[in-house]
C-alpha atoms as a PDB file:
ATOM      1  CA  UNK A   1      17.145 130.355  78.631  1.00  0.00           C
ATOM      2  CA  UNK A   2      18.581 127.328  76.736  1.00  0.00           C
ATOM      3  CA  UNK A   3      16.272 127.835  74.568  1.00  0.00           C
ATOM      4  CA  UNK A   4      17.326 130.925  73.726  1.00  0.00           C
ATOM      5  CA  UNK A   5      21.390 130.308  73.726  1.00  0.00           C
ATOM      6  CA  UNK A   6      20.666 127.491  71.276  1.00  0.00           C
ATOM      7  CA  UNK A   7      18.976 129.685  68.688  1.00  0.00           C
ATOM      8  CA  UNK A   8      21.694 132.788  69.048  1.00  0.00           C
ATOM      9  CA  UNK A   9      24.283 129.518  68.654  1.00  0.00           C
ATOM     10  CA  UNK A  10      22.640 128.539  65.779  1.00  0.00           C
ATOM     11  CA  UNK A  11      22.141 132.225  64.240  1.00  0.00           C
ATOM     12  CA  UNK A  12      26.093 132.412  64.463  1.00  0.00           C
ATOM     13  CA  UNK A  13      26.697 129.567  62.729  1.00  0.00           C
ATOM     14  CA  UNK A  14      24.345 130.324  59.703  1.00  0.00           C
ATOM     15  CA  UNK A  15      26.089 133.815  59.433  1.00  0.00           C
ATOM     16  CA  UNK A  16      29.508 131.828  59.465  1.00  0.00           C
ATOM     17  CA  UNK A  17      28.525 129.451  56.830  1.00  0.00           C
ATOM     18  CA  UNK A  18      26.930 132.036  54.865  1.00  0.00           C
ATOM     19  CA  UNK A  19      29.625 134.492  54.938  1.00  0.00           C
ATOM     20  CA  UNK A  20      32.573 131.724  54.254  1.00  0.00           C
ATOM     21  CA  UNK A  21      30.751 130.492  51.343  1.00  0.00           C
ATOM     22  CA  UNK A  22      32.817 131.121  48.411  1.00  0.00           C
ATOM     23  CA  UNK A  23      30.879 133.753  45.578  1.00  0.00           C
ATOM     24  CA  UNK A  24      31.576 134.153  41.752  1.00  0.00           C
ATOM     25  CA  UNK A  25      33.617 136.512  41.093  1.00  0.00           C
ATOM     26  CA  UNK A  26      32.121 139.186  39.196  1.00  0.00           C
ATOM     27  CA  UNK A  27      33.371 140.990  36.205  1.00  0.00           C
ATOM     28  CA  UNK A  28      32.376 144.395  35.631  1.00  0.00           C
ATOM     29  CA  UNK A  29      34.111 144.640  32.270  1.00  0.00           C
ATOM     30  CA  UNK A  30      33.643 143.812  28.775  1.00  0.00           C
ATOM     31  CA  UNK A  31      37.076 142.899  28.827  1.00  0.00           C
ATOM     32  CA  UNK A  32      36.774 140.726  31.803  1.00  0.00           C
ATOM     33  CA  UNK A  33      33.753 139.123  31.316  1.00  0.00           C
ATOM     34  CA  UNK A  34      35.619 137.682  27.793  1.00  0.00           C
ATOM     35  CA  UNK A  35      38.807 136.739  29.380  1.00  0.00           C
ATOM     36  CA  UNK A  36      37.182 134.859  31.770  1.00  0.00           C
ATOM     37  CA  UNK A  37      35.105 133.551  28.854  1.00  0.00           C
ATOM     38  CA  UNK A  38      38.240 132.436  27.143  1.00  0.00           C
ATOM     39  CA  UNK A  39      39.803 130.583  30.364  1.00  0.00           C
ATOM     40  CA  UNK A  40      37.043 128.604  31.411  1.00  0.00           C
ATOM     41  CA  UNK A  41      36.520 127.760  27.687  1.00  0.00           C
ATOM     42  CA  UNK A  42      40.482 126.377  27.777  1.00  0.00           C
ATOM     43  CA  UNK A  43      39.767 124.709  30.955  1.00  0.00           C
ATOM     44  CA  UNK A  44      36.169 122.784  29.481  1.00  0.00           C
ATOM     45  CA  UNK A  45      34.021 124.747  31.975  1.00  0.00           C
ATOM     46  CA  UNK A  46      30.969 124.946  29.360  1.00  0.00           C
ATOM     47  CA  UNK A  47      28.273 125.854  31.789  1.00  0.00           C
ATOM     48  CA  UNK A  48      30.215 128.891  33.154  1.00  0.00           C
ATOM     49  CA  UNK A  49      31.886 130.190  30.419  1.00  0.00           C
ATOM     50  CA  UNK A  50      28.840 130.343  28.620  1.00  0.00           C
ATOM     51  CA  UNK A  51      26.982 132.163  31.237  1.00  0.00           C
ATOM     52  CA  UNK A  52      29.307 134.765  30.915  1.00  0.00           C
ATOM     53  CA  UNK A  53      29.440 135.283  27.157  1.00  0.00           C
ATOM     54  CA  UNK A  54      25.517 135.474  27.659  1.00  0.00           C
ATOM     55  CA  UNK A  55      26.322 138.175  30.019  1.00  0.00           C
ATOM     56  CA  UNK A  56      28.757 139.912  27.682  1.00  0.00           C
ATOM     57  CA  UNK A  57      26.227 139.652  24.802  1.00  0.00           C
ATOM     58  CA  UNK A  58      23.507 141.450  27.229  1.00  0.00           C
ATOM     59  CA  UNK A  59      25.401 144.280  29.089  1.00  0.00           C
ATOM     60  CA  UNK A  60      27.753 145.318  25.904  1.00  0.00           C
ATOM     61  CA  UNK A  61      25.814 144.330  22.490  1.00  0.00           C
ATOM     62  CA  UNK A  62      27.801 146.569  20.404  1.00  0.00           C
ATOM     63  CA  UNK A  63      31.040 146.330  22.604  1.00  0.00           C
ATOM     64  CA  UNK A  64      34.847 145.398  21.403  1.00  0.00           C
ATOM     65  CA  UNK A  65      34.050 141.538  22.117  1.00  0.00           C
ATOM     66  CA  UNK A  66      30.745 140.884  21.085  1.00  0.00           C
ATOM     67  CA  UNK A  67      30.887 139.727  17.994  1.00  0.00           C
ATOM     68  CA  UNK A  68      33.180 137.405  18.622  1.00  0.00           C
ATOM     69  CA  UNK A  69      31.679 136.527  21.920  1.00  0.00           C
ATOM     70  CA  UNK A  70      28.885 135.191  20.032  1.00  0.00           C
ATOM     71  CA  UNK A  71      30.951 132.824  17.926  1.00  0.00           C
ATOM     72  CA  UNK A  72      32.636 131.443  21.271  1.00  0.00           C
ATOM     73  CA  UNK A  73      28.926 131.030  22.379  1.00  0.00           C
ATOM     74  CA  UNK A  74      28.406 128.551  19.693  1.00  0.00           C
ATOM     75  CA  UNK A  75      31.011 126.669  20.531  1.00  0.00           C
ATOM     76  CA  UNK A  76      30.542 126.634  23.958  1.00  0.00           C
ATOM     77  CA  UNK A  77      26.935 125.349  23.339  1.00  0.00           C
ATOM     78  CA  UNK A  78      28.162 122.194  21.156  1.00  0.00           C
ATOM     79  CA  UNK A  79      30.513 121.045  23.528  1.00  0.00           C
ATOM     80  CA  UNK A  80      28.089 121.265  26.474  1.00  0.00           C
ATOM     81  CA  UNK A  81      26.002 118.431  24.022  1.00  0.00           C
ATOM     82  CA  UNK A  82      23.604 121.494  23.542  1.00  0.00           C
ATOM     83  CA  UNK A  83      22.860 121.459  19.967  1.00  0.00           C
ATOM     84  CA  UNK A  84      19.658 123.314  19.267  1.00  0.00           C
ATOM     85  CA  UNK A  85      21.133 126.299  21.064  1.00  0.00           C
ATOM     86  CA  UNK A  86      24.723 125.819  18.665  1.00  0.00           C
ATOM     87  CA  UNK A  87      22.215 126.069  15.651  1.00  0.00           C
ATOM     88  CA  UNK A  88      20.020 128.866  16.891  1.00  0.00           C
ATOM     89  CA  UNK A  89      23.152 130.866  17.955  1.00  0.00           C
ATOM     90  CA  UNK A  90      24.748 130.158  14.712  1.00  0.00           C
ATOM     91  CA  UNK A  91      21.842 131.101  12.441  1.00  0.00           C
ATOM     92  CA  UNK A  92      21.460 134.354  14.678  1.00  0.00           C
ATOM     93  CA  UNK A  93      25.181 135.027  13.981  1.00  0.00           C
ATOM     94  CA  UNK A  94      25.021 134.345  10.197  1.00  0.00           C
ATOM     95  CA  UNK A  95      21.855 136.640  10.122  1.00  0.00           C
ATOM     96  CA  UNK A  96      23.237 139.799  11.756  1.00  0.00           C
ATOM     97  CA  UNK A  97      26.355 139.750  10.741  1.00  0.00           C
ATOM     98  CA  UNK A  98      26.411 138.141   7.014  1.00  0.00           C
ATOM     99  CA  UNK A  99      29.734 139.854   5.844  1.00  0.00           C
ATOM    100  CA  UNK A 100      31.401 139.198   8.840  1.00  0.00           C
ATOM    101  CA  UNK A 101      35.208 137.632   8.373  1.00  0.00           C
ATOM    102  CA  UNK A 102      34.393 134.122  10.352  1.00  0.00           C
ATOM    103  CA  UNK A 103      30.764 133.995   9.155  1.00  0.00           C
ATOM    104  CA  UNK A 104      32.036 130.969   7.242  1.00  0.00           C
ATOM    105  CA  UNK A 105      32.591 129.421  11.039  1.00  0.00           C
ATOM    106  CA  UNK A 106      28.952 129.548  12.345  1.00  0.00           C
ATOM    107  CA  UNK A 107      28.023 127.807   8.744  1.00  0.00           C
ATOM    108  CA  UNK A 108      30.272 124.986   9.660  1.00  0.00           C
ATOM    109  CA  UNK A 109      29.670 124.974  13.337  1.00  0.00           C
ATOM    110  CA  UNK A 110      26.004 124.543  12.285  1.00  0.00           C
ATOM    111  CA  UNK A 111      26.833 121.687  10.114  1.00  0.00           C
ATOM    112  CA  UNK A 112      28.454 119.919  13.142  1.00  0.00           C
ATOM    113  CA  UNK A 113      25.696 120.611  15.459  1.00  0.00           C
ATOM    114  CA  UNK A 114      22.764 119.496  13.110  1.00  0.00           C
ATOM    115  CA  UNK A 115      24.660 115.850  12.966  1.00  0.00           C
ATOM    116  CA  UNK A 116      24.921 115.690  16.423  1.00  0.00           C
ATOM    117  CA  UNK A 117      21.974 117.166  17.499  1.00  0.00           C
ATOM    118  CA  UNK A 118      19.690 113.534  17.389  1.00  0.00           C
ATOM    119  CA  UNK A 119      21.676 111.462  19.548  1.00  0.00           C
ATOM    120  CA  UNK A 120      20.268 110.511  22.509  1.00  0.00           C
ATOM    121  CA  UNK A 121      21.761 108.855  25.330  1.00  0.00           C
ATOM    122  CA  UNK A 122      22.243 105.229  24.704  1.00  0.00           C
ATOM    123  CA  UNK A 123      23.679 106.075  21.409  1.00  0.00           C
ATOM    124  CA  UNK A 124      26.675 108.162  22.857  1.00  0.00           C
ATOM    125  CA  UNK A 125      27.513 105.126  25.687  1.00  0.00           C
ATOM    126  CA  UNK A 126      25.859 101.556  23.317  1.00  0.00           C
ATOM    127  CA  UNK A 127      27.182 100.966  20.012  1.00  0.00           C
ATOM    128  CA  UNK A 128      24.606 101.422  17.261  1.00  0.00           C
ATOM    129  CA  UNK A 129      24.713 101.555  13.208  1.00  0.00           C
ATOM    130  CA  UNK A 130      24.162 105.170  12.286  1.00  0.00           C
ATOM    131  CA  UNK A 131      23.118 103.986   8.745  1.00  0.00           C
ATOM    132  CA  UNK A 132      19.848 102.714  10.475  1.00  0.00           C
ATOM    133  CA  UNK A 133      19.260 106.259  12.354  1.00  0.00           C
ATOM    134  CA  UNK A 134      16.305 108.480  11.257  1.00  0.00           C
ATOM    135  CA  UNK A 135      18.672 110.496   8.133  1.00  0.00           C
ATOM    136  CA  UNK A 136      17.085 113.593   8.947  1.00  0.00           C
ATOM    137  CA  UNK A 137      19.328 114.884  11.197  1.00  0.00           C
ATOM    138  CA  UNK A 138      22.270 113.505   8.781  1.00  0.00           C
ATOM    139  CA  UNK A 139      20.377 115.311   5.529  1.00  0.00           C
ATOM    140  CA  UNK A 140      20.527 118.947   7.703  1.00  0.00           C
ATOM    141  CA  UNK A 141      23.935 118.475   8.313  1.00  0.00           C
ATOM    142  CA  UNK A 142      24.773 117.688   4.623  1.00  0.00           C
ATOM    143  CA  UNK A 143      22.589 120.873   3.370  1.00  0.00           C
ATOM    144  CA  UNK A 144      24.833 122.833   5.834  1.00  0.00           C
ATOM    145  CA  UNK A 145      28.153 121.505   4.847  1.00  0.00           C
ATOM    146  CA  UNK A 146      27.210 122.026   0.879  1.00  0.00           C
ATOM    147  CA  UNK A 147      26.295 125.908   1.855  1.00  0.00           C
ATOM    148  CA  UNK A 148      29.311 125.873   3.394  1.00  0.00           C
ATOM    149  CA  UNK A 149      31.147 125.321   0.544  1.00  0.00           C
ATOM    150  CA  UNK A 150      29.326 126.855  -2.016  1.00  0.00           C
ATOM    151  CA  UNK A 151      29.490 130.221  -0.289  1.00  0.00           C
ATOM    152  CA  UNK A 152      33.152 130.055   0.622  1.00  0.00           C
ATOM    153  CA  UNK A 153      34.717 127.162  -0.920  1.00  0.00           C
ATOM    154  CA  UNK A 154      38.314 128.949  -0.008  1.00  0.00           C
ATOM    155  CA  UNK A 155      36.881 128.196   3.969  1.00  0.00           C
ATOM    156  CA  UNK A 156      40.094 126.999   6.255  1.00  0.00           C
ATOM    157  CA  UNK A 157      36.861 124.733   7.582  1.00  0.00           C
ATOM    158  CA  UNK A 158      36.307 123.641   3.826  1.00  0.00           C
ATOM    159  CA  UNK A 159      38.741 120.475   3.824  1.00  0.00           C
ATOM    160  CA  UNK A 160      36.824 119.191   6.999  1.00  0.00           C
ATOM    161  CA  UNK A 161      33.631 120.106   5.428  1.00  0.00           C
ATOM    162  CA  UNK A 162      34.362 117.776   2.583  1.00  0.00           C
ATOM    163  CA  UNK A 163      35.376 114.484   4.244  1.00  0.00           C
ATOM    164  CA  UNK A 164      31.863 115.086   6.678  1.00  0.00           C
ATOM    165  CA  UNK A 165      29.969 115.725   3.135  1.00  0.00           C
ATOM    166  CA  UNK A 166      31.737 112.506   2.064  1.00  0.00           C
ATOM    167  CA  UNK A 167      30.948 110.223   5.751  1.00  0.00           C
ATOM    168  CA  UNK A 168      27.362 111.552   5.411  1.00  0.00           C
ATOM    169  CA  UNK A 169      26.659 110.749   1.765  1.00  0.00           C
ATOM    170  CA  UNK A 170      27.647 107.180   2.455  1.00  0.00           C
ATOM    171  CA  UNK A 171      25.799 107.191   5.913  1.00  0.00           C
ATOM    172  CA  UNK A 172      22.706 108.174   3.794  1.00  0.00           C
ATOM    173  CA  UNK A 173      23.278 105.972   0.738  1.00  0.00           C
ATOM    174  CA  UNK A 174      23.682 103.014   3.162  1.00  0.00           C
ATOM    175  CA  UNK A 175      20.103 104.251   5.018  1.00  0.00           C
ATOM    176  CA  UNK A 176      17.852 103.930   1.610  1.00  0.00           C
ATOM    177  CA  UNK A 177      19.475 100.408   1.208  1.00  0.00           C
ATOM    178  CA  UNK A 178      18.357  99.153   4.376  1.00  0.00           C
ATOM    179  CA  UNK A 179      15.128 101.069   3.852  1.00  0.00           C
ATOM    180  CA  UNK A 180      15.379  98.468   0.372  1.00  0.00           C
ATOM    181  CA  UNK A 181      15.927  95.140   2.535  1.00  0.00           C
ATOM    182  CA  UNK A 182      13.456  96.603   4.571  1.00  0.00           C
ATOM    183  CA  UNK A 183      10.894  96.712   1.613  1.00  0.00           C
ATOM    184  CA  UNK A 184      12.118  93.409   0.518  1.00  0.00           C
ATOM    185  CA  UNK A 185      10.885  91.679   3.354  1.00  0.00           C
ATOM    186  CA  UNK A 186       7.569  92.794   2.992  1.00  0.00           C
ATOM    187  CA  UNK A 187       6.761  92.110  -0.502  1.00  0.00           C
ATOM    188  CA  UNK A 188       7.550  95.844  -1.734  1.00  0.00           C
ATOM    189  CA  UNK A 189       9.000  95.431  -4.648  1.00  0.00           C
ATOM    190  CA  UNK A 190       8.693  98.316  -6.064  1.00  0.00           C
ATOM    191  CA  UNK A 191       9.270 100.366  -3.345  1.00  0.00           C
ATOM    192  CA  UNK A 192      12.375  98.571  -2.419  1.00  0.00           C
ATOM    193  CA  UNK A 193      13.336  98.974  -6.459  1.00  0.00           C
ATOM    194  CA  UNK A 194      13.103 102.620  -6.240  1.00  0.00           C
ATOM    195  CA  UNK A 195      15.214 103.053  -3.327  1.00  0.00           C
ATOM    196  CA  UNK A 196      17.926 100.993  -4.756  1.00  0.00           C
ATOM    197  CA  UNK A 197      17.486 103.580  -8.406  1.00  0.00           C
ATOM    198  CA  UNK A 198      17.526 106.624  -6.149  1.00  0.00           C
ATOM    199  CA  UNK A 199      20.914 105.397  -4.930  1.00  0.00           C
ATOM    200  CA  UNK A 200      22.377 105.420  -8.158  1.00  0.00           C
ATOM    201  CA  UNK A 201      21.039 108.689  -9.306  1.00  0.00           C
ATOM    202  CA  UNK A 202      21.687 110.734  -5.870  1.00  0.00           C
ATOM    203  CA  UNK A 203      24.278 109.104  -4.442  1.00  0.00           C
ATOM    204  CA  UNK A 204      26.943 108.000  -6.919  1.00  0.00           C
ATOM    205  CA  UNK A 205      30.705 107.272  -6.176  1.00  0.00           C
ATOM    206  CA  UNK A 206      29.236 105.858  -2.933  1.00  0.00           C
ATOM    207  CA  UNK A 207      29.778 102.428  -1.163  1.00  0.00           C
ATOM    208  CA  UNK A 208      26.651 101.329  -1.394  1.00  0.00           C
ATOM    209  CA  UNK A 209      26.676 101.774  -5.459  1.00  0.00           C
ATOM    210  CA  UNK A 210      26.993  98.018  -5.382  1.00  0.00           C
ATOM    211  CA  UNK A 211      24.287  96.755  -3.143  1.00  0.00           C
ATOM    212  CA  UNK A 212      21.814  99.719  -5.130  1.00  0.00           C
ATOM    213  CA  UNK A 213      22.388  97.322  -8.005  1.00  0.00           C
ATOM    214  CA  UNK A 214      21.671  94.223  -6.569  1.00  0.00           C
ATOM    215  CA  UNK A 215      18.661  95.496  -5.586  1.00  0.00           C
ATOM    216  CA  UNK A 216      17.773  96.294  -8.442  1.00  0.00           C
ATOM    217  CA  UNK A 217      18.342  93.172  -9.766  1.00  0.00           C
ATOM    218  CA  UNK A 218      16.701  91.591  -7.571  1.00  0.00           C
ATOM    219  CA  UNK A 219      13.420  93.981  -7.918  1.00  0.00           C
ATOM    220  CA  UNK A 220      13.423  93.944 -10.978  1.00  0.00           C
ATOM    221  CA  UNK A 221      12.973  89.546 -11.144  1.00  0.00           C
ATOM    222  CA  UNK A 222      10.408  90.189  -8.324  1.00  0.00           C
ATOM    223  CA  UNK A 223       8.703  92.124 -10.588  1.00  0.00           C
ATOM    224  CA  UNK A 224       8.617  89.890 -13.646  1.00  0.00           C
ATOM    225  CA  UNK A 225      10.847  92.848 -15.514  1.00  0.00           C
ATOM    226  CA  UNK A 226      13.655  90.299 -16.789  1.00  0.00           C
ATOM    227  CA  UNK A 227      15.026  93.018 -19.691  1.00  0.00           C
ATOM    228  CA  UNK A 228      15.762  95.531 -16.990  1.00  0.00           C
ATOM    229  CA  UNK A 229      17.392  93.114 -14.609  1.00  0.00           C
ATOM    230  CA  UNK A 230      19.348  91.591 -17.172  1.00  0.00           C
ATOM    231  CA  UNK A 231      20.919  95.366 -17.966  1.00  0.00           C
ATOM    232  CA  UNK A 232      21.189  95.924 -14.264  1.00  0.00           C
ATOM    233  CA  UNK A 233      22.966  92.736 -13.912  1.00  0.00           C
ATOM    234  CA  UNK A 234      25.163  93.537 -16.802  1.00  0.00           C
ATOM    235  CA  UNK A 235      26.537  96.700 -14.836  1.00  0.00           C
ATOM    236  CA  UNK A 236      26.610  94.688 -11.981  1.00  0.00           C
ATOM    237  CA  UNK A 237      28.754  91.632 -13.295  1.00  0.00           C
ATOM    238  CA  UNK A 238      31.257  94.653 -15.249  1.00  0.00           C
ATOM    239  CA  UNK A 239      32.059  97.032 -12.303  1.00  0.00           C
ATOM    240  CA  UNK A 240      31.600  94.628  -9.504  1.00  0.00           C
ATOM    241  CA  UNK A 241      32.418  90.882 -10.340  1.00  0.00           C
ATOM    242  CA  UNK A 242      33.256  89.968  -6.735  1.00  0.00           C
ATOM    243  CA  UNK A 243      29.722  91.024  -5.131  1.00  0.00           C
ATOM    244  CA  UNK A 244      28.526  88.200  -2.620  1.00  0.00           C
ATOM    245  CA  UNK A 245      24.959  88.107  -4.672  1.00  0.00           C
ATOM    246  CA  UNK A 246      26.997  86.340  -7.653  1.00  0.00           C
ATOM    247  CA  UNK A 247      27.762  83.059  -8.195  1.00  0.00           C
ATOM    248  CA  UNK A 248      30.900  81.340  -9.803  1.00  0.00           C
ATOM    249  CA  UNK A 249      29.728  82.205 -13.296  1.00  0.00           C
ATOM    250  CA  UNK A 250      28.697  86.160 -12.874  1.00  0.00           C
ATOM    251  CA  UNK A 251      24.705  84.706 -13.100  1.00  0.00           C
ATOM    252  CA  UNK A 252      22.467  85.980 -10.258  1.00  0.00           C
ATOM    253  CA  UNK A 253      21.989  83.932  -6.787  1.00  0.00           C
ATOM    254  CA  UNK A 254      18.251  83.624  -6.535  1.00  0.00           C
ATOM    255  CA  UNK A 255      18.402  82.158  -3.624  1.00  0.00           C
ATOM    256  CA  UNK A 256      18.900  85.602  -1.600  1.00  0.00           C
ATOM    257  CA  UNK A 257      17.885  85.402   1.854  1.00  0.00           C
ATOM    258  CA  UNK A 258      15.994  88.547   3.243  1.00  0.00           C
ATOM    259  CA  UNK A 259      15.933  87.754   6.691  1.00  0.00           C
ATOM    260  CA  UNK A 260      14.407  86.753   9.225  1.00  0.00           C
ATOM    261  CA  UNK A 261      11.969  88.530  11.670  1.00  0.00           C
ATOM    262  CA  UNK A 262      11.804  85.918  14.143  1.00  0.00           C
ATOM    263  CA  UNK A 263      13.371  86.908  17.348  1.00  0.00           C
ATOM    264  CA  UNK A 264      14.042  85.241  20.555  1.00  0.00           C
ATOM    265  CA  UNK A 265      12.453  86.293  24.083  1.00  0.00           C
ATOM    266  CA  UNK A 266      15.798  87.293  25.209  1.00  0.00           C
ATOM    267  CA  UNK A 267      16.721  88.989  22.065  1.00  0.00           C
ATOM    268  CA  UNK A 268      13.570  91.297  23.085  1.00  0.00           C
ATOM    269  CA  UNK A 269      14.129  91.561  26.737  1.00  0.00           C
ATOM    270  CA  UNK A 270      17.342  92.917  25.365  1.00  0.00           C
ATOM    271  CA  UNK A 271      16.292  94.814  22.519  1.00  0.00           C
ATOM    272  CA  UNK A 272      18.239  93.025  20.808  1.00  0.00           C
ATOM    273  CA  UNK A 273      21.648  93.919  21.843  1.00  0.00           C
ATOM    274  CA  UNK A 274      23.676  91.186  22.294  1.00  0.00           C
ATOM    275  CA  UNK A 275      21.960  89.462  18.794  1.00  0.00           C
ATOM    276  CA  UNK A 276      24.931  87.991  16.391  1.00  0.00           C
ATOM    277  CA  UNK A 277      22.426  87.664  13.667  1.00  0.00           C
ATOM    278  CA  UNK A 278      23.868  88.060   9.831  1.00  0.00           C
ATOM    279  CA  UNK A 279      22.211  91.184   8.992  1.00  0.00           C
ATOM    280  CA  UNK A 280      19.635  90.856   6.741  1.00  0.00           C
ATOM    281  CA  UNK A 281      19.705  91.759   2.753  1.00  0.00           C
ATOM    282  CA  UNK A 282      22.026  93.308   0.824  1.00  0.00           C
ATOM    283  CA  UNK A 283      25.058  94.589   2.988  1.00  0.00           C
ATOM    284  CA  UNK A 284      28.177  94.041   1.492  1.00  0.00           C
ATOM    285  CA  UNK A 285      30.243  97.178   3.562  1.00  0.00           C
ATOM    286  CA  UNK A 286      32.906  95.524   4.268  1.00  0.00           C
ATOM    287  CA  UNK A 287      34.057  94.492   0.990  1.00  0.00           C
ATOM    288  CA  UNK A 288      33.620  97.517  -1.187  1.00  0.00           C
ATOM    289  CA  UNK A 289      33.391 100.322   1.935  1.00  0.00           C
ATOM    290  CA  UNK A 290      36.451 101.295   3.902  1.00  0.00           C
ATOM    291  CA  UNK A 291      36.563 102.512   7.170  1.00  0.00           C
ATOM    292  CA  UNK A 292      37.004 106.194   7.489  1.00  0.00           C
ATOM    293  CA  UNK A 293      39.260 108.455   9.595  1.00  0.00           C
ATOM    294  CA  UNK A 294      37.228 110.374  12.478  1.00  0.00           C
ATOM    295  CA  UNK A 295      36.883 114.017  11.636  1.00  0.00           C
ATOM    296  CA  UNK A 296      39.231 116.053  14.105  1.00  0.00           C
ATOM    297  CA  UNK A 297      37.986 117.997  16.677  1.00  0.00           C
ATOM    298  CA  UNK A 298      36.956 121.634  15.362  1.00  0.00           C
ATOM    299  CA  UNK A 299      38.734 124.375  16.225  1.00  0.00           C
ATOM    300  CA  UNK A 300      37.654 127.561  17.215  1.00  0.00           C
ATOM    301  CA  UNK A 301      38.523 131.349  15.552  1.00  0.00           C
END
């Protein structure tokens, strides 16, 4: 019999918890699924608002709000660090609706997701040198930014498009000259030559214009090719007297350190974290690179 009251007693208080548990509201309209969209966009509720704007998208595909329920979508999905689905969405948009008045918003919001889309999760809590990432994600985002602007170069995005074009030129200009000291090291010379030449033919008006000449320079004496580092010194000593790799008289210091390789046990236990190594080769950003503003938040149409 105690048996029995115990189970009934329990039975009750399932049902109670069961039927005091708070449930979703649902929304039955278009309308209602995209103001409720809208709010829990304003209040940073990524997860929910875009399970409704999925839901909108489903239940009313041709409806009054879907085509702009699809841009919210994309911006719901880069702020909930959810890149790949900010780029799919985006390139779905662009496809089915190509004349579409804020098409030129998914092109930018792809831009911005592509750049972002690589980070892992050390890199958004440790410090790290972006000009040392893998550039591909860097190179998408650039290609995105540059169809930006070529297809609608009056964009309200295109301003904002520019200074990222600008940050990720640099960010990739500085890559191919550590991809040089890397070469360096290792007795490429070549190699690390034509790195520092495909700086100054792709990447002009850049930073790292400097440093792509000393390594040429220095290549070029590696390689036995004194005519051609004597012109590349020439350029060098004109537009850039000041450059750490010159001595007193504008003549070449030979005595350029690449680096070492040699790391302690702690500096590998740590990966190498809490080094305060020089860096190696030719890095001269803070003399001829200035810091940059961070880009501003985008803003949704």
């Amino acid at each position: 019999m105690r048996v029995m009251h115990f189970l009934l007693l329990s039975a009750l208080i399932l049902l109670t918890a069961c039927s005091s548990t708070p449930k979703e509201p649902e929304y039955t309209t278009e309308a209602d699924l995209y103001n409720a969209a809208t709010t829990q966009l304003n209040r940073s509720q990524w997860e929910t608002a875009i399970k409704n704007l999925q839901t909108l998208e489903e239940n009313f595909p041709f409806g009054t709000y879907a085509e702009q329920a699809q841009l919210e979508l994309i911006y719901a999905y880069y702020m909930s660090n959810d890149p790949d689905a900010a780029i799919a969405t985006a390139n779905r948009f662009i496809r089915l609706h190509p004349q579409h008045r804020n098409v030129d918003y998914a092109y930018y919001m792809m831009g911005l997701s592509s750049f972002t889309k690589d980070k892992g999760m050390f890199e958004r809590v440790l410090p790290t040198d972006l000009t040392m990432r893998d550039p591909g994600a860097a190179r998408e985002s650039l290609a995105n930014f540059s169809q930006l602007l070529n297809r609608y170069p009056d964009s309200a995005y295109a301003a904002d498009a520019k200074k990222r074009m600008l940050y990720l030129r640099n960010l990739l200009a500085r890559y191919e000259i550590h991809v040089a000291n890397y070469y360096f090291k290792r007795g490429a010379y070549l190699a690390a030559t034509a790195r520092g030449r495909y700086v100054l033919e792709n990447y002009p008006r850049t930073p790292a214009i400097p440093d792509a000449l000393a390594v040429m320079v220095q290549g070029y004496k590696e390689l036995k090719m004194e005519d051609a580092a004597e012109q590349m010194l020439a350029i060098l000593r004109t537009n850039y007297p000041n450059h750490p790799v010159l001595d007193s008289n504008g003549q070449f210091n030979d005595r350029f350190r690449y680096g070492s390789d040699e790391r302690s046990w702690v500096s590998r236990l740590t990966f190498g974290l809490f080094d305060k190594r020089d860096p190696p080769g030719f890095d001269t950003r803070e003399l001829y690179n200035p810091e940059y503003q961070k880009p501003a938040r985008p803003d949704r149409s």
